[in-house]
N, C-alpha and C. Protein backbone atom coordinates (compact mmCIF):
# COMPACT_ATOMS: atom_id res chain seq x y z
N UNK A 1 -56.04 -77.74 89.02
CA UNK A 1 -56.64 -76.58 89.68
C UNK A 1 -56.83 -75.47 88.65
N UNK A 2 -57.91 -74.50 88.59
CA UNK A 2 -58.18 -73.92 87.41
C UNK A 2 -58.47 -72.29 88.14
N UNK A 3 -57.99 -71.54 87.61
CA UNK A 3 -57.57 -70.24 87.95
C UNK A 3 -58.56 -69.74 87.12
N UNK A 4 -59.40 -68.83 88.29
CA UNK A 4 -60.99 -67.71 87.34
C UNK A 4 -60.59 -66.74 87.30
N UNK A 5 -60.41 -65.86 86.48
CA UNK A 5 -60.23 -64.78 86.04
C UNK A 5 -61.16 -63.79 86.29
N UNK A 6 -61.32 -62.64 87.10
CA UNK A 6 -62.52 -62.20 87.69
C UNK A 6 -62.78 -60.59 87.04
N UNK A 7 -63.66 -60.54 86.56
CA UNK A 7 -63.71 -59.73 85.47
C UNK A 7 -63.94 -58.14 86.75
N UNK A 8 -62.54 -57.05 86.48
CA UNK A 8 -62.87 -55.93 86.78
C UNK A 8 -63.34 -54.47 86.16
N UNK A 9 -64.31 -54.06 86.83
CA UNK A 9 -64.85 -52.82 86.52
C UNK A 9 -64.49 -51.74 86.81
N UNK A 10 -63.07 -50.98 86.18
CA UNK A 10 -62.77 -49.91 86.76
C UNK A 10 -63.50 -48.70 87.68
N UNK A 11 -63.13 -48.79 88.59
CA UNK A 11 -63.99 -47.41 89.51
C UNK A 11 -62.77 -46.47 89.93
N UNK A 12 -62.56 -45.64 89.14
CA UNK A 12 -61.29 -44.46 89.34
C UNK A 12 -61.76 -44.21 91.26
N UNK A 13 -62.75 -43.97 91.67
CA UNK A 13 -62.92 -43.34 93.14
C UNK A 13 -62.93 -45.06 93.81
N UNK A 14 -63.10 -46.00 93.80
CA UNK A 14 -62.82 -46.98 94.96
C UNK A 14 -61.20 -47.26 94.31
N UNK A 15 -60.61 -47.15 93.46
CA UNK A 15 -58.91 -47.13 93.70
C UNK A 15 -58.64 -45.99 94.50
N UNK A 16 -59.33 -45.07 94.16
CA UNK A 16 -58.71 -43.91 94.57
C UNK A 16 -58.88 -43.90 96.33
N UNK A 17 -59.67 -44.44 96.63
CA UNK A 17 -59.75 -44.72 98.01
C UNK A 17 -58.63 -45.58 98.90
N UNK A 18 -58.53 -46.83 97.85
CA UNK A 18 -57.80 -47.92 98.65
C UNK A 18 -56.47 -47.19 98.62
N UNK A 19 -56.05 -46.40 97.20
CA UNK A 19 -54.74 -45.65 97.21
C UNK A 19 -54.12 -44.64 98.01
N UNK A 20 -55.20 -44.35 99.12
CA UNK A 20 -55.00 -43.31 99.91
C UNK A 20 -54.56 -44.07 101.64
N UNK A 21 -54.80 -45.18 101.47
CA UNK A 21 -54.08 -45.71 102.28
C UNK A 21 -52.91 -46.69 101.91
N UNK A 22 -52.18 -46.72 100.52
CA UNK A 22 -51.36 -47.12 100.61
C UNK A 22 -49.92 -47.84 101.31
N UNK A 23 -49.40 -46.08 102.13
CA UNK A 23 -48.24 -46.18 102.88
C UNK A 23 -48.29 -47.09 103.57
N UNK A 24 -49.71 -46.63 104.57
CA UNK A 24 -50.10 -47.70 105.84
C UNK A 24 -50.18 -49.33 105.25
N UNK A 25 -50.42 -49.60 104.21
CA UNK A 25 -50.27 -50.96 103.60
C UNK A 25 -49.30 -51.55 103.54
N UNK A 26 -48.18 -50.55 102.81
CA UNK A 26 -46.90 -51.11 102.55
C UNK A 26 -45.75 -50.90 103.89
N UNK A 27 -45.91 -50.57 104.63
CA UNK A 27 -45.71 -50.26 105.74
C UNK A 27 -45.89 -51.57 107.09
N UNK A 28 -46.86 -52.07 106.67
CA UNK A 28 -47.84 -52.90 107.39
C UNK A 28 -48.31 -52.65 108.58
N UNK A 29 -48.67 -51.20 108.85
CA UNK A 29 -49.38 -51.05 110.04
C UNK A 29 -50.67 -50.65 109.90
N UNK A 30 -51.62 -51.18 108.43
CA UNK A 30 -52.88 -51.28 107.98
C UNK A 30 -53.85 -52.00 109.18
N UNK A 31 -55.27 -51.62 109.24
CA UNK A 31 -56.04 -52.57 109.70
C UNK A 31 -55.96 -53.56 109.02
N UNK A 32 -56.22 -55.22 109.58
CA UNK A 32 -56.28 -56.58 109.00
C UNK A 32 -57.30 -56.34 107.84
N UNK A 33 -58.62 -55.98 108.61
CA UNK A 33 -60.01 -55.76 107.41
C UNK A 33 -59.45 -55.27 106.15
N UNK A 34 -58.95 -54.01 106.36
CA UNK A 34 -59.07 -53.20 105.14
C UNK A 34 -57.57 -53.62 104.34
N UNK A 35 -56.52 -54.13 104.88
CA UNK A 35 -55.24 -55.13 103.97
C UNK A 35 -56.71 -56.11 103.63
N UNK A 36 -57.16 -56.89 103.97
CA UNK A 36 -57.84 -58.32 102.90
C UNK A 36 -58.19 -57.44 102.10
N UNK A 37 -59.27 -56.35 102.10
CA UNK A 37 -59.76 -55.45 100.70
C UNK A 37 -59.18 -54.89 99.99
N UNK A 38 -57.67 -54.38 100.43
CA UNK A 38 -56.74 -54.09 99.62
C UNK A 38 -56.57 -55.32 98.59
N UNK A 39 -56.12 -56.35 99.24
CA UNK A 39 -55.62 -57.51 98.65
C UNK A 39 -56.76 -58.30 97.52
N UNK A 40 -57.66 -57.75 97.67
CA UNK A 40 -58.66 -58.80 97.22
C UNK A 40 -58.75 -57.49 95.61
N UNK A 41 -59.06 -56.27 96.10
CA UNK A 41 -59.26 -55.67 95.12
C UNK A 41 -57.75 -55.65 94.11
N UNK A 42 -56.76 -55.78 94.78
CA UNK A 42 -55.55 -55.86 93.83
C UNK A 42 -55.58 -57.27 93.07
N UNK A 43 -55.93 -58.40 93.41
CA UNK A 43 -56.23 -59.67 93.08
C UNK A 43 -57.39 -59.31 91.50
N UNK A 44 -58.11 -58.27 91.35
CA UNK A 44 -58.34 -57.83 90.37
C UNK A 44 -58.43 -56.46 89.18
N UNK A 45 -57.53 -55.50 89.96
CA UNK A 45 -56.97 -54.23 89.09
C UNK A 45 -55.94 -54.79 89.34
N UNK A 46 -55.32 -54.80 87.96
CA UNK A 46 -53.77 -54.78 87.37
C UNK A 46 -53.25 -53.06 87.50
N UNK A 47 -54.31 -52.21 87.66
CA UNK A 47 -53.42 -50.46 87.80
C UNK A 47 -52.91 -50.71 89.49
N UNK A 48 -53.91 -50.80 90.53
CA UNK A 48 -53.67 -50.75 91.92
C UNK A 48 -52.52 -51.51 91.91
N UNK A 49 -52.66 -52.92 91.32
CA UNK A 49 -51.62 -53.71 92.23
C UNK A 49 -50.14 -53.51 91.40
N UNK A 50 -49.74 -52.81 90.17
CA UNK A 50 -48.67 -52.03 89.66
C UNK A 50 -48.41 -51.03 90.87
N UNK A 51 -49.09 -49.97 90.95
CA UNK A 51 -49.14 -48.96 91.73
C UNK A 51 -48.24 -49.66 93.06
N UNK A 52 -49.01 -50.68 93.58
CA UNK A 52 -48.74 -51.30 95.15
C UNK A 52 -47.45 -51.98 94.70
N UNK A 53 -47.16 -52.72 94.07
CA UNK A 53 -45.47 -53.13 93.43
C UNK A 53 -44.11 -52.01 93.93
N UNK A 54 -44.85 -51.03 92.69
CA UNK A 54 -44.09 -50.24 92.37
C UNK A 54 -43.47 -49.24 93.46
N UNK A 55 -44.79 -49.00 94.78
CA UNK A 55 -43.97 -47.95 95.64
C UNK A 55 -43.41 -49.15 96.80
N UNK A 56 -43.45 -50.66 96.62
CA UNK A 56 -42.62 -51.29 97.69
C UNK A 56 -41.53 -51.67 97.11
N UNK A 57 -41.39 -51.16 95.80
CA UNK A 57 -39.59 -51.65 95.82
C UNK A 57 -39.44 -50.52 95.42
N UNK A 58 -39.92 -49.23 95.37
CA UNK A 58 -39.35 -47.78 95.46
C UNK A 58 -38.87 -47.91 97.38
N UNK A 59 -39.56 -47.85 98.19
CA UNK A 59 -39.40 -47.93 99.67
C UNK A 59 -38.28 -49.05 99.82
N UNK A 60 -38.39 -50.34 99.07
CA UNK A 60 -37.05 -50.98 99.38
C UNK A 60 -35.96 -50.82 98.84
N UNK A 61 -35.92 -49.84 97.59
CA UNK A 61 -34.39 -49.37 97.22
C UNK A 61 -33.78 -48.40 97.73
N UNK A 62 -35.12 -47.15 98.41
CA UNK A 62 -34.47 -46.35 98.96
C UNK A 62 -33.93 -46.46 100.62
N UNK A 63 -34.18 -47.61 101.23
CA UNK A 63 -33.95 -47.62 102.42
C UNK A 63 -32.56 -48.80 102.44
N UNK A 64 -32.24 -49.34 101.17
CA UNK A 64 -31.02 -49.74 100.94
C UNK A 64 -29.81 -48.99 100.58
N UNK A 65 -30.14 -47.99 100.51
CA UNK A 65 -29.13 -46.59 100.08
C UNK A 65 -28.70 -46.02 101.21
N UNK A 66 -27.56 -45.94 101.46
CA UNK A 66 -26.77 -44.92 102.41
C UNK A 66 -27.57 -43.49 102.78
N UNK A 67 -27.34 -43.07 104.02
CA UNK A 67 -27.84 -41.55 104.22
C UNK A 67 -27.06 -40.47 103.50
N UNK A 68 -27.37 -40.01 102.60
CA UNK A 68 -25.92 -38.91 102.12
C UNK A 68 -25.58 -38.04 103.82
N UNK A 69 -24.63 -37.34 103.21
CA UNK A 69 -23.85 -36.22 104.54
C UNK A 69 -24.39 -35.04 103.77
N UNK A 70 -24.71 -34.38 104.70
CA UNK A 70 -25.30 -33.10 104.11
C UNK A 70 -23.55 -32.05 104.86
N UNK A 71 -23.44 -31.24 103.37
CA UNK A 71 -21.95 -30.44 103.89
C UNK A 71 -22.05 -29.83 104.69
N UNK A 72 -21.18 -29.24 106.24
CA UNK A 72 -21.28 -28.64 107.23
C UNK A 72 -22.04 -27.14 106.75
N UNK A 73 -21.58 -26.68 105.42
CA UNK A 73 -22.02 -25.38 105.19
C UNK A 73 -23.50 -25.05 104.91
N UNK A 74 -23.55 -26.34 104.46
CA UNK A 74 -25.92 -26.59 103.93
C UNK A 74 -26.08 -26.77 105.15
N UNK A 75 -25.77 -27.66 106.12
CA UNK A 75 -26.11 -28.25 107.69
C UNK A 75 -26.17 -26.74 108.46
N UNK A 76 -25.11 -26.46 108.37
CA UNK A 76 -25.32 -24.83 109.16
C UNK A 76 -26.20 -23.39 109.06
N UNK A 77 -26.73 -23.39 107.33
CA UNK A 77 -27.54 -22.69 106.97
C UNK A 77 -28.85 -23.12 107.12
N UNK A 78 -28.87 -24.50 106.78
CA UNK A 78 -30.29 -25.23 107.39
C UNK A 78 -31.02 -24.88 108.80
N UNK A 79 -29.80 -25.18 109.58
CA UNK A 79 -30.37 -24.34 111.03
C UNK A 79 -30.66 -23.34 111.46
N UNK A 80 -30.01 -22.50 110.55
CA UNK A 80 -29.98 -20.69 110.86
C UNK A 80 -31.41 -20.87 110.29
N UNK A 81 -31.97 -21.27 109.28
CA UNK A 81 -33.36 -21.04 108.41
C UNK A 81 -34.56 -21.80 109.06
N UNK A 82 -34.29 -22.53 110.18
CA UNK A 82 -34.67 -23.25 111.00
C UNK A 82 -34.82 -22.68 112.33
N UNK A 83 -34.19 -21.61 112.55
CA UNK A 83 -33.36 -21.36 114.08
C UNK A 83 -33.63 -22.21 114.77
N UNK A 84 -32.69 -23.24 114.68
CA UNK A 84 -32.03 -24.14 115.58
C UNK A 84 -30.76 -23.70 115.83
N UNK A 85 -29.51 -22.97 115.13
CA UNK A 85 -28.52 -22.54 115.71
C UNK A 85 -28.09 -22.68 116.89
N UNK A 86 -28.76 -22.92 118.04
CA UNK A 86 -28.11 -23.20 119.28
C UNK A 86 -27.96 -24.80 119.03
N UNK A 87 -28.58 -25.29 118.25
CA UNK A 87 -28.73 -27.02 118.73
C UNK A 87 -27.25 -27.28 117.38
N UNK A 88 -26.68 -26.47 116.51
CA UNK A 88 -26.12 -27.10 115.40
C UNK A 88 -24.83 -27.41 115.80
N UNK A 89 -24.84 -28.67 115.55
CA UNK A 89 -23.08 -29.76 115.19
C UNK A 89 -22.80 -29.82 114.02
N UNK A 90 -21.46 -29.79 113.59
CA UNK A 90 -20.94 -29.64 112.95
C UNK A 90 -20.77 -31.52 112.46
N UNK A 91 -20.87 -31.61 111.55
CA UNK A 91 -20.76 -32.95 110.75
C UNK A 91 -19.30 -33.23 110.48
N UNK A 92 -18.94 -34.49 110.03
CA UNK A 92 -17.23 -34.86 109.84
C UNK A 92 -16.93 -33.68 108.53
N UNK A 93 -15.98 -33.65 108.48
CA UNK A 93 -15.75 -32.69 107.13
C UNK A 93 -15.52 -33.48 106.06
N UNK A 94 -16.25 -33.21 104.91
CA UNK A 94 -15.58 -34.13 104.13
C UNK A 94 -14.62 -33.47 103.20
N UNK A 95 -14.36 -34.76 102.09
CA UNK A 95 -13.06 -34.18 101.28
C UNK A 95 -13.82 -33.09 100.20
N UNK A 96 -14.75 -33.72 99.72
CA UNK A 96 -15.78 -33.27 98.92
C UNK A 96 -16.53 -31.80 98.87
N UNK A 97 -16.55 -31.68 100.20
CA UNK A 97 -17.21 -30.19 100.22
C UNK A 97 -15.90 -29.17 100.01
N UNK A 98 -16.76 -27.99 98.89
CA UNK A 98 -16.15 -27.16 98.69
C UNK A 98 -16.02 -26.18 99.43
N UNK A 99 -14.46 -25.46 99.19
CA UNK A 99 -14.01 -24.26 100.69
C UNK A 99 -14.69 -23.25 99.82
N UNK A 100 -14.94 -22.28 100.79
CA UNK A 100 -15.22 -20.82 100.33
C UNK A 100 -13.59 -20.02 100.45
């Protein structure tokens, strides 16, 4: 079986297009149509399909990572800057956060 090598013509504005729907790609809640044109055009830019690599194992390392705890004292100022104040809970305490 013999593999063709399909000669691409950079077009900075049709990457720049397919790149604007990315998320929805890697995500997979793309239309079918426009994933095959994704796929087909990555099948010949080596930049797009780096690009498309690169933010699905950015999205799969960061969703393998723990939620940090945000310290009761950022959590509480967050809300005041928010006014949510009526809605704020107080988080576990940790050992880590510093006393005033």
């Amino acid at each position: 079986m013999s593999t063709v090598h399909l000669q691409h013509e950079h077009n900075r504005e049709t990457c720049r297009q397919y790149l604007e729907s990315l998320g929805d790609y890697v995500e997979g809640t793309l239309a079918a149509e426009l994933c095959r044109e994704i796929e087909a055009h990555m099948a010949v830019c080596d930049n797009c399909r780096i690009v498309v690599n690169t933010l699905a194992k950015t999205i799969t390392l960061y969703r393998q990572m723990p939620s940090p705890e945000l310290p009761n004292a950022v959590r509480e100022r967050l809300f005041a800057v928010l006014d949510l104040t009526p809605y704020y809970r107080p988080g576990p305490e940790s050992e880590d956060e510093p006393t005033r």
